[in-house]
Protein backbone atom coordinates (compact mmCIF):
# COMPACT_ATOMS: atom_id res chain seq x y z
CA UNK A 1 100.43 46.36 144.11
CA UNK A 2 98.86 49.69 144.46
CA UNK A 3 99.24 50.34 140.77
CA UNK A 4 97.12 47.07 140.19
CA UNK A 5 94.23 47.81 142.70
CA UNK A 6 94.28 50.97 140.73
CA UNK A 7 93.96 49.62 137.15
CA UNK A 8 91.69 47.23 138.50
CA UNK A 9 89.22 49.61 140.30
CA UNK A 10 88.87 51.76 137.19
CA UNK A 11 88.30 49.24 135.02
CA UNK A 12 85.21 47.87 137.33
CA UNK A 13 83.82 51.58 137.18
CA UNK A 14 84.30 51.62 133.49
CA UNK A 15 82.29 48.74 133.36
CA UNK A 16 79.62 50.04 135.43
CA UNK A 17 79.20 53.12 133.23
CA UNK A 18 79.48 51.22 130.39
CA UNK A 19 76.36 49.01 131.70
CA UNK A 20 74.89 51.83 132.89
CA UNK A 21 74.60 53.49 129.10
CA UNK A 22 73.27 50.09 127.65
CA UNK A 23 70.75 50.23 130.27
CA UNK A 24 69.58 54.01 129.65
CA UNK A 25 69.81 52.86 125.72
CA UNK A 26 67.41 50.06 126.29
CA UNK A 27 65.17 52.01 128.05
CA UNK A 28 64.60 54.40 125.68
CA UNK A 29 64.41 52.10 122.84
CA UNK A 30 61.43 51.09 124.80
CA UNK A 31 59.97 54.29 125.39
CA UNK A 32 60.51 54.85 121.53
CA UNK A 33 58.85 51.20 120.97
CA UNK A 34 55.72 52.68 122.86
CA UNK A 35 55.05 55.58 121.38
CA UNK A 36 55.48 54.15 118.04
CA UNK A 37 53.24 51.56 119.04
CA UNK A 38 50.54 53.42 120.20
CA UNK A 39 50.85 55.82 117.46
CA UNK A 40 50.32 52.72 114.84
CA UNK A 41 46.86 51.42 116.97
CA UNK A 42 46.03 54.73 116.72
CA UNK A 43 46.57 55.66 113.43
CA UNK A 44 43.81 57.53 112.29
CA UNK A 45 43.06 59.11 115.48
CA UNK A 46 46.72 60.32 114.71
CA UNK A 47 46.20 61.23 111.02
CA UNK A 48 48.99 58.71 110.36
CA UNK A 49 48.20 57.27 106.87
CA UNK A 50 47.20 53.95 106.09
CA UNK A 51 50.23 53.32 104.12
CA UNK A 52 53.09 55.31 106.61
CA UNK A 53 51.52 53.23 109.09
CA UNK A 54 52.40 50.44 107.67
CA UNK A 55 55.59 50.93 107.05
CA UNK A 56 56.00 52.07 110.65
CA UNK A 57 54.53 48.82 111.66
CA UNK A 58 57.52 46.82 109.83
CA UNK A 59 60.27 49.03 111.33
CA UNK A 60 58.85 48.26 114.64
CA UNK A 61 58.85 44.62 114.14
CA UNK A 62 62.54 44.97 113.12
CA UNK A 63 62.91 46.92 115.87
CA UNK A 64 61.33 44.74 118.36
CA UNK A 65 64.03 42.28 116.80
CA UNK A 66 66.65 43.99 117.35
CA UNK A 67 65.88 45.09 120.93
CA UNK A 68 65.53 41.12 121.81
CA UNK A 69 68.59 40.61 120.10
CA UNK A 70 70.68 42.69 122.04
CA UNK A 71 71.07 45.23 119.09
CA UNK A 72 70.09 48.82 120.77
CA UNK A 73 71.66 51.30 118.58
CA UNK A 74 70.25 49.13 115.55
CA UNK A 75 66.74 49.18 117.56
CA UNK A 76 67.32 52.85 118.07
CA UNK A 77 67.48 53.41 114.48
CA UNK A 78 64.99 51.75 112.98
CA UNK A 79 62.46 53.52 115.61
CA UNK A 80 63.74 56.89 114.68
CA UNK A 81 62.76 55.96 110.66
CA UNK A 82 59.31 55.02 112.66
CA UNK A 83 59.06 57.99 114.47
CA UNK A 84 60.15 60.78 111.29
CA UNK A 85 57.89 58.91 109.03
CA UNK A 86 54.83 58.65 111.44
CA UNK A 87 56.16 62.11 113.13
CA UNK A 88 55.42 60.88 116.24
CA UNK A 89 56.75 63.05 119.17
């Protein structure tokens, strides 16, 4: 019985931390979301080209798609193509 109440705690706290991580990973898919976002409005303020910016712009529409769909590490990586091309911090 112990054995049980054993497996079953750690597998609760697994879950937790597992929850935990998505939660951190949609956060900063956000974060990324923003800057990208306010590096696109801001585009020439930025010295972002008319072109990169663009581009930028479509990633972050995937991305937005991807972050509604559940999909962080895809939304994660199509930011951080946003970010290197736009070199936004």
């Amino acid at each position: 019985m112990t054995g049980t109440r054993t497996l079953l705690a750690g597998s609760i706290l697994a879950a937790g931390f597992m929850l935990t991580g998505m939660t951190a990973a949609s956060a900063d898919c956000q974060a990324d979301i923003d800057k990208v976002e306010n590096a696109v409005v801001h585009s020439e303020r930025e010295g972002i080209d008319i072109t990169v910016a663009e581009k930028m712009r479509a990633l972050l529409e995937e991305a937005n798609k991807e972050r509604r769909a559940g999909n962080e590490a895809k939304c994660q990586e199509l930011i951080n193509q946003a970010k290197y091309i736009g070199d936004v911090g």
